[in-house]
Protein backbone atom coordinates (compact mmCIF):
# COMPACT_ATOMS: atom_id res chain seq x y z
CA UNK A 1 108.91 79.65 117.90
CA UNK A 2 112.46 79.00 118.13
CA UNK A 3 112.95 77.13 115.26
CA UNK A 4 110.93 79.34 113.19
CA UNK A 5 113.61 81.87 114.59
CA UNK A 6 116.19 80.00 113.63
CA UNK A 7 115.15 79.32 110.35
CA UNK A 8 114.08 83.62 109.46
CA UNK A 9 117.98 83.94 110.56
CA UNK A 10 119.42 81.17 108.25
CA UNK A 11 117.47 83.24 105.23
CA UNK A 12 119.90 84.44 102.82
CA UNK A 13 119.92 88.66 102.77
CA UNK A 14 121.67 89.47 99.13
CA UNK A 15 124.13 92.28 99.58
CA UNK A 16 122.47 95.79 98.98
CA UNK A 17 125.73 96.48 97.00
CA UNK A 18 124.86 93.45 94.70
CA UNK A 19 120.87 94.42 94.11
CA UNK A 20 120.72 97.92 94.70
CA UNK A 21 123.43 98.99 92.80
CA UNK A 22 123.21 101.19 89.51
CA UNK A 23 124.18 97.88 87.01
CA UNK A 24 121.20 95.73 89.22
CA UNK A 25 118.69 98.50 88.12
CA UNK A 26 120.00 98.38 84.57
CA UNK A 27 119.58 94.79 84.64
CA UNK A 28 115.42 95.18 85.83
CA UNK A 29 115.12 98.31 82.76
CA UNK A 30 116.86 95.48 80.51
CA UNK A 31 114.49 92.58 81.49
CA UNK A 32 111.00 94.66 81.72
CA UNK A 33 112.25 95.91 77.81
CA UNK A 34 112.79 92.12 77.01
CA UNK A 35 109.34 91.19 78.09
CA UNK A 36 107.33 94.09 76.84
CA UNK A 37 109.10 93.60 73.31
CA UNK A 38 107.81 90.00 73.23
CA UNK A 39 104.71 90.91 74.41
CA UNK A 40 104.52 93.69 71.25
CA UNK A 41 105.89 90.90 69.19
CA UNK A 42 102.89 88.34 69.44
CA UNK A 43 100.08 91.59 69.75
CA UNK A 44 102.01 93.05 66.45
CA UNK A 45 101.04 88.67 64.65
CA UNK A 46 97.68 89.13 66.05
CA UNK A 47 97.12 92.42 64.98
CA UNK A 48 98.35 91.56 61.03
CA UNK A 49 96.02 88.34 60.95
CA UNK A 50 93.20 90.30 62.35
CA UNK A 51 93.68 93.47 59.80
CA UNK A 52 94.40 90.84 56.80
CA UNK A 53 91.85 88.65 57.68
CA UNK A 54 94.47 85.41 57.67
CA UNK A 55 94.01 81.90 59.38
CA UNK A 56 96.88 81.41 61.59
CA UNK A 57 94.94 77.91 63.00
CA UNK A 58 98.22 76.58 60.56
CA UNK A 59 100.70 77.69 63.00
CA UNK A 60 99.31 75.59 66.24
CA UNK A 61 99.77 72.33 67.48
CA UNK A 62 98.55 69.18 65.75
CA UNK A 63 98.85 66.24 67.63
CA UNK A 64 100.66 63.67 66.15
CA UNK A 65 100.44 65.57 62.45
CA UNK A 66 103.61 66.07 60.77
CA UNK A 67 102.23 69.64 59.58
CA UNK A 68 101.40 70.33 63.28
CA UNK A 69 104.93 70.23 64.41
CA UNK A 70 105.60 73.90 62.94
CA UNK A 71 103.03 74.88 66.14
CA UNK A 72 105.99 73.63 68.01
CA UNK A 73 107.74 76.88 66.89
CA UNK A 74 104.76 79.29 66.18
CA UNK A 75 102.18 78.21 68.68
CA UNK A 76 103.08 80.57 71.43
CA UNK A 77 103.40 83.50 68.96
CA UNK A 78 99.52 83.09 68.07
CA UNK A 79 96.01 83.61 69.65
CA UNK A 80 92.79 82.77 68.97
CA UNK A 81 90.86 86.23 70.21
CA UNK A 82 91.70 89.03 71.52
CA UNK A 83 90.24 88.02 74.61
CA UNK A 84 93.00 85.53 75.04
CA UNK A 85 95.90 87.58 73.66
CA UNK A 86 95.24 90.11 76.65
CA UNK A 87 95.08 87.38 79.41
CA UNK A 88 98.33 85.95 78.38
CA UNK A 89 99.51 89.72 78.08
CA UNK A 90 100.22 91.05 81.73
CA UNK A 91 101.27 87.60 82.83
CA UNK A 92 103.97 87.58 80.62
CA UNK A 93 105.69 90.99 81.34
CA UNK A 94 105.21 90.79 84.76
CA UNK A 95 106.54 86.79 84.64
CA UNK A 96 109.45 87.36 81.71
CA UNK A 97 110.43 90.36 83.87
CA UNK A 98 110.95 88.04 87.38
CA UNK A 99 112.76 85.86 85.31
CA UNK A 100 115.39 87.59 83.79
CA UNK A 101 116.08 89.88 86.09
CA UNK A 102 116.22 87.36 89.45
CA UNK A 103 117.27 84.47 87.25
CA UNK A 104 119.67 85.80 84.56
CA UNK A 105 122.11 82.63 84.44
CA UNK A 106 118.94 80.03 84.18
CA UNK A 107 117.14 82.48 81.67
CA UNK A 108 118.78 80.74 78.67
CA UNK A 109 117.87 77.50 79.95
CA UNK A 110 114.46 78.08 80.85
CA UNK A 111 113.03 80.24 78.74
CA UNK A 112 113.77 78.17 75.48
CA UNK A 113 112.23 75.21 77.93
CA UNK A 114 109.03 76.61 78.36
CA UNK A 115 108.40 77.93 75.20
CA UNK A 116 109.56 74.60 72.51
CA UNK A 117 108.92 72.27 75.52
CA UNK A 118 105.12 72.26 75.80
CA UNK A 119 104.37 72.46 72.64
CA UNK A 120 106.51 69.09 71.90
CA UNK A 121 104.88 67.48 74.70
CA UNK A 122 101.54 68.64 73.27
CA UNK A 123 102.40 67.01 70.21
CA UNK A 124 103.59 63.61 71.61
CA UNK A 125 100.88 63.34 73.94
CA UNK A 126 97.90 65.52 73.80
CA UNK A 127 93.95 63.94 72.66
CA UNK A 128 94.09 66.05 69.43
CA UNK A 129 92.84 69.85 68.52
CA UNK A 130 94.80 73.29 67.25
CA UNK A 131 97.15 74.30 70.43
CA UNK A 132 97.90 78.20 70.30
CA UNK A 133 98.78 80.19 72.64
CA UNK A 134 101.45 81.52 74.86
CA UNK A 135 99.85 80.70 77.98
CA UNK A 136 102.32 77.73 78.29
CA UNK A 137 105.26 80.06 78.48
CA UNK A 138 103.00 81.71 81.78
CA UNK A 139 102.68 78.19 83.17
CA UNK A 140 106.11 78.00 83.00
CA UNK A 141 107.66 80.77 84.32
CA UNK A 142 105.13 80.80 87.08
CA UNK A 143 106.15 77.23 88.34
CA UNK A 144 109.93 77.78 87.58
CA UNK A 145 109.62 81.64 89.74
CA UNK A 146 107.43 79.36 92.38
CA UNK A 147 109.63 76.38 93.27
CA UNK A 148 112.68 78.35 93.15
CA UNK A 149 111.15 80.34 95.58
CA UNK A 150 110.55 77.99 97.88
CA UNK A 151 114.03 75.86 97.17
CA UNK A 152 117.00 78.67 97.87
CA UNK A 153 117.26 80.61 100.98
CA UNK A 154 117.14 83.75 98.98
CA UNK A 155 114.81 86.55 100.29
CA UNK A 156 114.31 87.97 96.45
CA UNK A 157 113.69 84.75 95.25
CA UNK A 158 111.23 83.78 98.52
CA UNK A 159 109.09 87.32 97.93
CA UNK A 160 109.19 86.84 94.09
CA UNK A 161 107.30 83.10 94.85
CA UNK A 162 105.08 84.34 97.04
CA UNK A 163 104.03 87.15 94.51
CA UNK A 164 103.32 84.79 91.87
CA UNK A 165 101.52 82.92 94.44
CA UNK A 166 99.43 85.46 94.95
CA UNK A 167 99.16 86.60 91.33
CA UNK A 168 98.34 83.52 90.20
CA UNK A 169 98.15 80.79 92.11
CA UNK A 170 94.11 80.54 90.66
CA UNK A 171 96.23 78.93 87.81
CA UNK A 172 96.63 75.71 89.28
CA UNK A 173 92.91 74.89 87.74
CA UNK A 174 94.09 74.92 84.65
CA UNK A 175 96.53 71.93 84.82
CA UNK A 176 92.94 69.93 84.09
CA UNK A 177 90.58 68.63 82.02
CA UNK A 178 87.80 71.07 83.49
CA UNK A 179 87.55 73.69 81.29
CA UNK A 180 85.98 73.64 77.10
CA UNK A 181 87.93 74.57 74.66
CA UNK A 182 91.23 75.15 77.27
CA UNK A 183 95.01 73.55 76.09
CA UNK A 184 95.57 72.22 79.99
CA UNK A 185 97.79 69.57 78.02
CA UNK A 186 99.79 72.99 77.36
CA UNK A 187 99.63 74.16 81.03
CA UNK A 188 100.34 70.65 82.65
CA UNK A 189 103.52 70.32 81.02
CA UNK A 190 104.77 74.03 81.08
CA UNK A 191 104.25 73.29 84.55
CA UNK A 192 106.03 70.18 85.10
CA UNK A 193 108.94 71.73 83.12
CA UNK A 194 109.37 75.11 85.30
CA UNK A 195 109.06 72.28 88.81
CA UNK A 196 111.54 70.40 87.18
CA UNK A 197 114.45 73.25 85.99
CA UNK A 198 114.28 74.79 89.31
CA UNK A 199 115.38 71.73 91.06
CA UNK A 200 118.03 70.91 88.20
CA UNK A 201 119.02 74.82 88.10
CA UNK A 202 118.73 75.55 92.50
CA UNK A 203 122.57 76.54 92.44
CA UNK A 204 122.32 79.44 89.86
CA UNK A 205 121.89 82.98 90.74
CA UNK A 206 122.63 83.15 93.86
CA UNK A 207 123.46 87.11 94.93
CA UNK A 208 126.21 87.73 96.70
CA UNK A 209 125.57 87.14 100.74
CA UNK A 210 125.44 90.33 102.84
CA UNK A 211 128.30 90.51 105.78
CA UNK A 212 128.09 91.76 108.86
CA UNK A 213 130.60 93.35 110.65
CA UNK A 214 130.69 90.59 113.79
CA UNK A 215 130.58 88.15 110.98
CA UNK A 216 134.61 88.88 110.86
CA UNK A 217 135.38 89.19 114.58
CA UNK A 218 137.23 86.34 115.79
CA UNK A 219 135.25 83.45 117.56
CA UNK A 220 134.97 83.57 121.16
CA UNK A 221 136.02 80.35 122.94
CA UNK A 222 133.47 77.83 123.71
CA UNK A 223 131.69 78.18 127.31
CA UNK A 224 132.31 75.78 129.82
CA UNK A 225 130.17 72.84 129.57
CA UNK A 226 130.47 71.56 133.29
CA UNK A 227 133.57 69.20 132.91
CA UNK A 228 136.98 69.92 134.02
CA UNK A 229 139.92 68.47 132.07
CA UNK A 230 143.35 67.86 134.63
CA UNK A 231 146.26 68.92 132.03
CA UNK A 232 149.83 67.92 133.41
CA UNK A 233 152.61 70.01 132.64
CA UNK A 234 155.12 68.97 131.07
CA UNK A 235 158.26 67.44 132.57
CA UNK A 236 161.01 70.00 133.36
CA UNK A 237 164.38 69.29 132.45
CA UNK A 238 166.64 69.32 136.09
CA UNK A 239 167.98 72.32 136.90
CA UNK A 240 171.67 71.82 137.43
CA UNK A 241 172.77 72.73 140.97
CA UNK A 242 175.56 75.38 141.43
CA UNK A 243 179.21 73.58 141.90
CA UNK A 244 181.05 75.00 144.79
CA UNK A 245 185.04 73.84 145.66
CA UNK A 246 184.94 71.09 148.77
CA UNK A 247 187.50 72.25 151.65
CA UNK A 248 190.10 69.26 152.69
């Protein structure tokens, strides 16, 4: 129990001046904005393909085809139903919301990651079928919000990987081969891409450590420890004796 102690205590508390302060709730209005705008984005494709009747198959992932490489850039911004437009949905604003907000200085990093990453990974190494989807953006930000989590001593970033945890730690299935008709090619390596930035990125965003007041008193010496030390003084210089006149 002591060391479990010991390690709640060496948790790092951010400074309430540093996350509750009226910029960090700017910041979360900012990154919830950012997500739900995406999220419009690819429901505003699906909607126009839908209405006009158009094929986007085109703008997916082709294995090893040179015209498949465009997926690299469109794939996430396409779905195949409805059904899977609104699963990827929620995940994504509650998961692009985490992430820029907690993770501001790795969101340029990782987001571009997780989004071109997969999809040349798919290409390069994936059995072959039309990869669409932005479900490998989820995958992700989900293992990037996880392992950072567990990684920094940051209470945010330790209840942020827990609630993903929670959310969606079913998720994990889908890294394999067990599902028809399922990109886990897409998932795997989303996956393996969020594990790997938030070892490479563990140093960024770190708030500002709160201080406590007996943080700044000075140190109180050491208690004894059952050994005495002898220390000699110094030497003295002699202390000259007072001259007095001899009687003859």
């Amino acid at each position: 129990m002591t060391g479990i102690a010991a390690a709640l205590m060496d948790i790092h508390l951010p400074d309430p001046a540093f996350t509750q302060s009226a910029r960090s709730r700017a910041n979360f209005r900012l990154a919830l904005r950012l997500a739900f705008a995406f999220v419009g984005l690819i429901w505003l494709i699906h909607l126009s393909s839908w209405a006009l009747g158009l094929d986007s198959g085109w703008m997916g992932v082709r294995p090893r085809e040179w015209l498949g490489l465009a997926g690299v850039l469109f794939a996430p911004l396409v779905h195949g139903s409805f059904d899977h437009l609104i699963a990827n949905s929620v995940p994504i604003v509650v998961l692009g919301t985490t992430m820029l907000y907690l993770y501001p200085r790795a969101s340029p990093i990782v987001l571009p990651a997780v989004y071109f990453g997969p999809g040349i990974a798919v290409w390069l190494f994936a059995a072959g079928g039309v990869h669409v989807g932005a479900s490998g953006i989820a995958f992700g930000l989900v293992s990037y919000i996880f392992f950072a989590g567990m990684i920094r001593r940051d209470r945010r970033a330790i209840a942020a990987s827990m609630l993903v945890a929670f959310l969606y730690g079913a998720l994990i299935w889908d890294v394999l081969p067990i599902r028809a008709g399922m990109s886990w090619e897409t998932h795997l390596a989303a996956a393996a891409i969020g594990l790997v930035l938030a070892i490479a990125l563990r140093r960024r965003d770190i708030p500002p450590r709160r201080r406590y007041s007996w943080e700044d008193e000075p140190q109180q010496p050491a208690e004894w420890d059952g050994e005495w030390v002898v220390v000699q003084d110094p030497p003295r210089a002699p202390v000259p004796t007072e001259t007095r006149p001899t009687l003859h």
